[in-house]
Protein backbone atom coordinates (compact mmCIF):
# COMPACT_ATOMS: atom_id res chain seq x y z
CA UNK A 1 111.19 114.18 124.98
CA UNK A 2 113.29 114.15 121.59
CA UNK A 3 112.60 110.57 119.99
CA UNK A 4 115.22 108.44 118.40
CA UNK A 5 116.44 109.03 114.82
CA UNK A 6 116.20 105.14 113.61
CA UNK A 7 113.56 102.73 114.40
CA UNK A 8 113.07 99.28 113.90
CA UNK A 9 109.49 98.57 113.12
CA UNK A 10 108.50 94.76 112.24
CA UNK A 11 104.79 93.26 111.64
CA UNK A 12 104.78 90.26 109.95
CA UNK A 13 100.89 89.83 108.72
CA UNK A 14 98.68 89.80 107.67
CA UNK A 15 98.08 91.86 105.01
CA UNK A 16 95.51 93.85 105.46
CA UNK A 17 97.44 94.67 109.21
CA UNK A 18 100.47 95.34 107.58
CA UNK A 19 98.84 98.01 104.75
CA UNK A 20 97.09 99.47 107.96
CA UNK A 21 100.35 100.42 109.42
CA UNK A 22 101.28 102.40 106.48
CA UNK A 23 99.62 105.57 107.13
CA UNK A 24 101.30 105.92 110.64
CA UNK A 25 104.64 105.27 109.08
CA UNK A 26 104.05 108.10 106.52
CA UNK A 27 102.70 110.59 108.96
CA UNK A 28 105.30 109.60 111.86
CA UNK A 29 107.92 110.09 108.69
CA UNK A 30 106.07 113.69 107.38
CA UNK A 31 105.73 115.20 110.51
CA UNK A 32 109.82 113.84 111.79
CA UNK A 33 111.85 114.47 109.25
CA UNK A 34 115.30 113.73 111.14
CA UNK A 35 113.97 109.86 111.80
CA UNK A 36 114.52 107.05 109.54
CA UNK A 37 112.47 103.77 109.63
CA UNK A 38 113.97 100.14 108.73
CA UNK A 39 110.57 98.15 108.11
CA UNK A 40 110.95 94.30 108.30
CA UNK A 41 108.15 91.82 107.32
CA UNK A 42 107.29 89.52 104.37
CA UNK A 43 108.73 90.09 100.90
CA UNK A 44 105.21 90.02 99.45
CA UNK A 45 104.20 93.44 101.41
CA UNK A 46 107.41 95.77 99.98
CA UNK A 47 105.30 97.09 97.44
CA UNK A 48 103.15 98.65 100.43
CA UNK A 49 106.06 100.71 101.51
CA UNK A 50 107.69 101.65 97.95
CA UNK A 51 108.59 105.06 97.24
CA UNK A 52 108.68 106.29 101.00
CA UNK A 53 110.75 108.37 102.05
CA UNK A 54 113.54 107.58 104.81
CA UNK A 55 111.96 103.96 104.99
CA UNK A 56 114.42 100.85 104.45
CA UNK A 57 112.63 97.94 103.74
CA UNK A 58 114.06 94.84 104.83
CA UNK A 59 112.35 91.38 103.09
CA UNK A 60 112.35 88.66 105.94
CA UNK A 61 111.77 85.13 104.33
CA UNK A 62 110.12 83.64 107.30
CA UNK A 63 109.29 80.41 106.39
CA UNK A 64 112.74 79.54 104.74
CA UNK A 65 115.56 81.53 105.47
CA UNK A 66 114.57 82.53 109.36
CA UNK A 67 112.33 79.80 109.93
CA UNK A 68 111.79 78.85 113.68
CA UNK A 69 113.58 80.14 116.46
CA UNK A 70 116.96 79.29 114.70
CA UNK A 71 115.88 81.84 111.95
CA UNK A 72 114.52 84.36 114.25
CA UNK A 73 118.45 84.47 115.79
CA UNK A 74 119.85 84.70 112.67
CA UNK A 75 117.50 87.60 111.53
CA UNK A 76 117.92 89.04 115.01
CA UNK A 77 121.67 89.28 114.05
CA UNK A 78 121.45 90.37 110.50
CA UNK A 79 119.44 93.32 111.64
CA UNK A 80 121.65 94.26 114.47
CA UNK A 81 124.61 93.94 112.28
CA UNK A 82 123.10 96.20 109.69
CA UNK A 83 121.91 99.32 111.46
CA UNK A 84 122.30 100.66 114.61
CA UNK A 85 118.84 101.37 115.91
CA UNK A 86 117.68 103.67 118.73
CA UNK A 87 114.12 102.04 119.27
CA UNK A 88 112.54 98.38 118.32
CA UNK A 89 108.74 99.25 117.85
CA UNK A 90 106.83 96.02 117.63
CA UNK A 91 103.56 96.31 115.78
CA UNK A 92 102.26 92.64 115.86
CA UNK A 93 103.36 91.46 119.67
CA UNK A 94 102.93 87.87 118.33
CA UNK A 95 105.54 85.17 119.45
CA UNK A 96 108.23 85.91 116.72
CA UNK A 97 108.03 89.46 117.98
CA UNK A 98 108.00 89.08 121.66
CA UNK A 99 111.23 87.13 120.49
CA UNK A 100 113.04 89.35 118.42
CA UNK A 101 112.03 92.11 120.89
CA UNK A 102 113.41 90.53 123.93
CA UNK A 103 116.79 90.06 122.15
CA UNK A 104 117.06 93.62 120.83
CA UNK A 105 116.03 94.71 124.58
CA UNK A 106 119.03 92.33 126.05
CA UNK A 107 121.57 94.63 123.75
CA UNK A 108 120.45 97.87 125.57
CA UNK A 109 117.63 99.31 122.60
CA UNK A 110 114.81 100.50 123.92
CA UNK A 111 111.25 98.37 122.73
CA UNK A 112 107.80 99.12 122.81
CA UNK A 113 104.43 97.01 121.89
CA UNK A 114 101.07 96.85 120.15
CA UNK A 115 98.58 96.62 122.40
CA UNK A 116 95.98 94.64 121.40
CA UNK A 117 93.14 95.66 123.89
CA UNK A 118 92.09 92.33 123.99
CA UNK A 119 89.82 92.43 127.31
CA UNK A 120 87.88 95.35 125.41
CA UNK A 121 87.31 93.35 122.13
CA UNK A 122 86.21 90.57 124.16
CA UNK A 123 83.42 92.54 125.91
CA UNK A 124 82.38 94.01 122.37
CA UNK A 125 82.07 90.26 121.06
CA UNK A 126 80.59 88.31 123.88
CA UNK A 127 77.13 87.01 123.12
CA UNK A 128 74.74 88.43 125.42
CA UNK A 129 75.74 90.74 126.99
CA UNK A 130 77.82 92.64 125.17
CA UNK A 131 79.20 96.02 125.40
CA UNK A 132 78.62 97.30 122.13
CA UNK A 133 80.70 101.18 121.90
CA UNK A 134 84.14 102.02 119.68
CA UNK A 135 87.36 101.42 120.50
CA UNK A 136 90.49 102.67 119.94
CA UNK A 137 90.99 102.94 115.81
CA UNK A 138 94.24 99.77 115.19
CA UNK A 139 96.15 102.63 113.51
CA UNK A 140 95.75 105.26 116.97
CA UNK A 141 97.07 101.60 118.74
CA UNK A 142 99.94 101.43 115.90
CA UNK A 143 100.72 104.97 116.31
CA UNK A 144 100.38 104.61 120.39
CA UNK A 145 103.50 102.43 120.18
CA UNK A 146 105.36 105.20 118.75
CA UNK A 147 104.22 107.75 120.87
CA UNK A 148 105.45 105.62 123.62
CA UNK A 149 109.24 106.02 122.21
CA UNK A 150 109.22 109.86 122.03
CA UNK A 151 107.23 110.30 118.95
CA UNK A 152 103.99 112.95 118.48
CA UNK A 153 101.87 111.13 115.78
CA UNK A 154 99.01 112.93 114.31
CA UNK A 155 96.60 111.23 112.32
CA UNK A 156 94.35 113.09 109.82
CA UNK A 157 91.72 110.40 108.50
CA UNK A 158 91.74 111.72 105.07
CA UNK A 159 91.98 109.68 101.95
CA UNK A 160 94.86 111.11 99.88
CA UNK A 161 94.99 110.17 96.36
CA UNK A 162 98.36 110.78 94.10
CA UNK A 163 96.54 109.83 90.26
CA UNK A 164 98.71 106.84 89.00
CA UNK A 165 98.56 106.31 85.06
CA UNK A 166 97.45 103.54 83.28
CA UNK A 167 100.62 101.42 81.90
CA UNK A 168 100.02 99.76 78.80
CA UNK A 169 100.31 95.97 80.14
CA UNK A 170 96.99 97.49 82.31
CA UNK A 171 95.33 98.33 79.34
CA UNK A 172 95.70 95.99 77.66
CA UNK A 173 93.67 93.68 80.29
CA UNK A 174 91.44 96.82 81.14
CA UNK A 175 90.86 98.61 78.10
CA UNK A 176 90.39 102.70 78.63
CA UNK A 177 88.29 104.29 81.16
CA UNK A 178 85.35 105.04 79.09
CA UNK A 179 82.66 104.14 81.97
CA UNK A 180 82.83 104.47 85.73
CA UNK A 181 85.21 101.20 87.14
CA UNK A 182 84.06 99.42 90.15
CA UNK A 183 86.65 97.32 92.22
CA UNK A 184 85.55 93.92 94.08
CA UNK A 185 87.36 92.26 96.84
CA UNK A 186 84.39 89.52 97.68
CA UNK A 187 87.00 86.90 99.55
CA UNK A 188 88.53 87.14 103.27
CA UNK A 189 90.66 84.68 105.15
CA UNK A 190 87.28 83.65 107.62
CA UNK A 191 83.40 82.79 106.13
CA UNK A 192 82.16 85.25 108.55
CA UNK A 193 83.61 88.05 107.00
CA UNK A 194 82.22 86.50 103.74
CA UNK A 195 79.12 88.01 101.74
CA UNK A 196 77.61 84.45 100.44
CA UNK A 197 78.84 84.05 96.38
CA UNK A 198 75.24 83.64 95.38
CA UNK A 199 74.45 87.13 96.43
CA UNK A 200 77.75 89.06 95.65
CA UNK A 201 76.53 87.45 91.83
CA UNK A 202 72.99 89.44 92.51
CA UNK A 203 75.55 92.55 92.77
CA UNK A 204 77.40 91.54 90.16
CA UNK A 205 73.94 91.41 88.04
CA UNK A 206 73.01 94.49 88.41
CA UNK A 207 76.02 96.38 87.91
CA UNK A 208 76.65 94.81 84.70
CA UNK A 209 72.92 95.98 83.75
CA UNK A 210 74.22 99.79 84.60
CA UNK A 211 77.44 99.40 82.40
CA UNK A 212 79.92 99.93 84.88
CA UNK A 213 83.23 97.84 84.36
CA UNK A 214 83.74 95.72 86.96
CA UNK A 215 87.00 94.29 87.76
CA UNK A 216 87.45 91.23 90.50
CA UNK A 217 90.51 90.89 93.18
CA UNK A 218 91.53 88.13 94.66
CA UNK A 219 94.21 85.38 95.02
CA UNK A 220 93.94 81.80 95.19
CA UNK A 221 93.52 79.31 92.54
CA UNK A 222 89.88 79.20 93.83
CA UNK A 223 89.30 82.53 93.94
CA UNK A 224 90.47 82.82 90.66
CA UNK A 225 87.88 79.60 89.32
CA UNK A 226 85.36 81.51 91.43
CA UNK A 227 86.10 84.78 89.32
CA UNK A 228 87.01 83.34 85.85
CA UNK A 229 83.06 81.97 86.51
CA UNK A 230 81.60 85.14 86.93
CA UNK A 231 83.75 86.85 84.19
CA UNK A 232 82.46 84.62 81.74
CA UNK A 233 78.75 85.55 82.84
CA UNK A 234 79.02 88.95 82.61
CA UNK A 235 80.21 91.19 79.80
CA UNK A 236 81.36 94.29 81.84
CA UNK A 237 83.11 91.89 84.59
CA UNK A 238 87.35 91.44 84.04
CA UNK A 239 88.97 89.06 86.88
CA UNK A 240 92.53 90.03 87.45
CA UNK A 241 93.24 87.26 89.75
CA UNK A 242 96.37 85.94 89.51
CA UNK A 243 97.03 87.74 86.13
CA UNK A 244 98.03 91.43 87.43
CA UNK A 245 100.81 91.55 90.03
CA UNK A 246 100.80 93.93 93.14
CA UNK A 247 102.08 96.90 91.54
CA UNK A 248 99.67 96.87 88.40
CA UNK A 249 96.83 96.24 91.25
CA UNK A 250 97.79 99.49 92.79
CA UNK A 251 97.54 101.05 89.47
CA UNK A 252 94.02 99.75 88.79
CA UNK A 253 92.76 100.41 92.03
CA UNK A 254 94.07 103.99 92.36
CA UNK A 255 91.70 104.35 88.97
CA UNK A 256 88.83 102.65 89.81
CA UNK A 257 85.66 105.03 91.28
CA UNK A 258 85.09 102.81 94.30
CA UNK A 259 85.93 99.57 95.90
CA UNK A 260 83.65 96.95 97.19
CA UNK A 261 85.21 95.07 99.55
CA UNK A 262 84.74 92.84 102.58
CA UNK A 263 86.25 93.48 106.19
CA UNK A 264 89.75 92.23 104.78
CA UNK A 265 92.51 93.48 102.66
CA UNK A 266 90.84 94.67 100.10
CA UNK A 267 89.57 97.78 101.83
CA UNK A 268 92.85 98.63 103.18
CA UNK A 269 94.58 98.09 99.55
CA UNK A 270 92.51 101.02 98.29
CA UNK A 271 92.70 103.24 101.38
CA UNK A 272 96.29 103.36 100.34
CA UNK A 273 95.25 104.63 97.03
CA UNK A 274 93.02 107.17 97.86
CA UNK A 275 89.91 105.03 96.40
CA UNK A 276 86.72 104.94 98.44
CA UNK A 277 85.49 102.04 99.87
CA UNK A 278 81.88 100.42 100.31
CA UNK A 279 82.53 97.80 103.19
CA UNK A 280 80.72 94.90 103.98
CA UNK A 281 80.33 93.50 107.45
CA UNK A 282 79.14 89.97 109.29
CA UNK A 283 80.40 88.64 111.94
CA UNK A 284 83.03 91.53 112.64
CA UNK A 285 81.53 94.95 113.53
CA UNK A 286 83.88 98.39 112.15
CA UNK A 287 83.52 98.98 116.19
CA UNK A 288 86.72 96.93 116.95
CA UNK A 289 88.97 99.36 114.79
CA UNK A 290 89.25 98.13 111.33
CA UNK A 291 87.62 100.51 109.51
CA UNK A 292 90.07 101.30 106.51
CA UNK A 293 92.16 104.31 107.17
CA UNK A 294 89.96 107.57 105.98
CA UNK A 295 86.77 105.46 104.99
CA UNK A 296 83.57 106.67 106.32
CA UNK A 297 81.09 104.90 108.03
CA UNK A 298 78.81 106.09 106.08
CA UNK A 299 79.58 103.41 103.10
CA UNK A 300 79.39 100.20 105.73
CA UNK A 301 76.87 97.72 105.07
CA UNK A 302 76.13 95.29 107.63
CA UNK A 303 72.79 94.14 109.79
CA UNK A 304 72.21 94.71 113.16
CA UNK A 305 71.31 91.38 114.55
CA UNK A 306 71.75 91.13 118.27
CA UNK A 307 74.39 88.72 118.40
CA UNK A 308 76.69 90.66 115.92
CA UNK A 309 79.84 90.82 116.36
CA UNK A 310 80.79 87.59 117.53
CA UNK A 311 84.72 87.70 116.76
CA UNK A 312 86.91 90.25 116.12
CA UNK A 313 88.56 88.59 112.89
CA UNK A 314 85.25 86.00 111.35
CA UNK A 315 87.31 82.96 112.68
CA UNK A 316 84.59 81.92 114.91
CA UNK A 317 81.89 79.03 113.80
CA UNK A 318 78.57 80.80 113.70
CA UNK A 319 76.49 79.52 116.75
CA UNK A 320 73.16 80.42 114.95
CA UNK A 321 74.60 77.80 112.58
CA UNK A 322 73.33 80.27 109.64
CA UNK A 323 75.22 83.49 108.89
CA UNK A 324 71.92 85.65 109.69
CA UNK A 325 74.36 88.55 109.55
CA UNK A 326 75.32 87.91 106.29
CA UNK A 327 72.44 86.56 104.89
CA UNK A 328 70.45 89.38 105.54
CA UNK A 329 72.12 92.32 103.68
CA UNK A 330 70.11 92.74 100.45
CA UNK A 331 72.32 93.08 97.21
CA UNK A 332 70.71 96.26 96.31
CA UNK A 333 71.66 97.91 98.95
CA UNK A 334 75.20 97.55 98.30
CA UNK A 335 74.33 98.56 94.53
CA UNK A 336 73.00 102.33 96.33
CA UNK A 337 76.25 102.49 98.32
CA UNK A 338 78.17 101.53 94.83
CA UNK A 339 76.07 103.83 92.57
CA UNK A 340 76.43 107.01 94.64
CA UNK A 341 80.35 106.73 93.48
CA UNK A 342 78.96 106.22 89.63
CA UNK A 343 76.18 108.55 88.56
């Protein structure tokens, strides 16, 4: 079945979901060369998507310009207006979506879905109970929604790295590459994704012992106080919070030697780049398909308390009232699962 040549493809957030569609957009791309992509979701995500071939990116201001449903009609006809497309492929089925979808579908253009496997992900997180196995990878589910309009998507799992050079303005903030450069994403949207401050600074510790540079991510003003505190601890430590801007974090991340991040965007940032990944887990479990896209599951840290996972995203209160599954990952071993990357 020959798929169509254009495709409308919109997921709105967040942003580690939107980085994970990126590797099924560049293989679906790759492997069908005759097929262009128009890509809509937030301005602050086009840097994802720069440089792609055959992939429009269209900036949708969603809480100004097409805010509510009357801005979901007028984006709804500014796309159609632009481009003729053969196929809508939804990869966030949220409301605005379902929307935008069921418009597109009224004109005669053929849609298709994420689907979520909720019931499944509910099984894996009931407490007891709970059916604790893998389930579908989010980018096979991503790249399921093409497949469903025509398209054969193969998926290799393999970090690819294209070396990026250190700019000057980096530099500057950075200084050369003289010892091995460990990345840091220690903030998530949820607490139970979390790895409690106190202890990230027991990682923090001993890295700067070692003499590895150590350079913080993050973006909120209190992420930033959070990081400007440790920075001024630490001699090897540099927070770029809120001082380096997405494309200069792409650059210092496709550098670094490895990336310690928590189940958020962080990991999914450096899968992008090629950059391995050591990934901390609570109250989520890699088992519900969020493993960054060619990490292994070799560099996961997490505890196997019985009641873990309890949500598929960290947004639920812990019932044990104490973040056991957090609380019990010892600092040094995330410093072996670093140090393997720095020797």
């Amino acid at each position: 079945m020959p798929g169509p040549k254009h495709i409308l493809v919109m997921r709105f957030s967040a942003m580690g979901d939107v980085a994970m569609t990126v590797p099924v957009i560049k293989a679906l791309l790759d492997q069908h060369p005759e097929t262009t992509i128009t890509y809509v979701s937030r301005p602050d995500f086009a840097e994802f998507f720069k440089d792609i071939p055959r992939l429009n990116y269209y900036p949708a201001d969603l809480k100004e310009l097409y805010n509510g449903f009357g801005g979901l009609i007028k984006l709804f006809n500014h796309l159609k207006n632009q481009e003729h497309f053969d196929a809508v492929v939804d990869l966030h089925n949220n409301l605005r979506t379902q929307i935008l979808r069921r418009l597109f579908r009224l004109t005669g253009v053929k849609t298709a879905a994420l689907d979520k496997g909720r019931a499944e992900k509910k099984l894996l997180t009931r407490f007891p109970n709970k059916v604790v196995k893998p389930l579908k990878r989010t980018v096979e589910r991503y790249a399921d929604v093409f497949r469903s309009v025509g398209f054969e998507v193969l998926l290799d799992y393999k970090l690819a790295k294209e070396p990026k050079p250190l700019t000057d303005d980096i530099t500057k903030i950075t200084g050369e590459k003289a010892t091995p450069w460990i990345g840091i994403s220690p903030f998530a949207k949820h607490k139970g994704k979390i790895y409690p401050h106190e202890k990230m600074e027991e990682v923090l510790a001993e890295l700067n012992q070692q003499g590895s540079k150590i350079f913080l991510f993050g973006g909120s003003i209190h992420e930033q106080e959070v990081c400007d505190d440790w920075e001024k601890k630490y001699e090897n430590v540099i927070s770029t919070v809120r001082i380096l801007d997405m494309q200069q974090e792409f650059v210092l991340i496709n550098n670094l030697d490895v990336m310690l991040s928590m189940d958020s965007a962080g990991m999914h940032l450096a899968s992008l780049e090629g950059t391995p990944v050591v990934s901390v887990w609570g109250a989520t479990h890699h088992y519900a398909g969020f493993l960054g896209y060619g990490q292994s599951e070799n560099d996961i840290v997490a505890n196997t308390i019985e009641c873990r996972p309890c949500s598929v995203y960290g947004n639920k209160p812990c019932f044990r009232k104490d973040y056991a599954c957090l609380h019990r990952i010892n600092a040094e071993t995330i410093v072996d699962k670093l140090t393997q990357y720095t020797r």
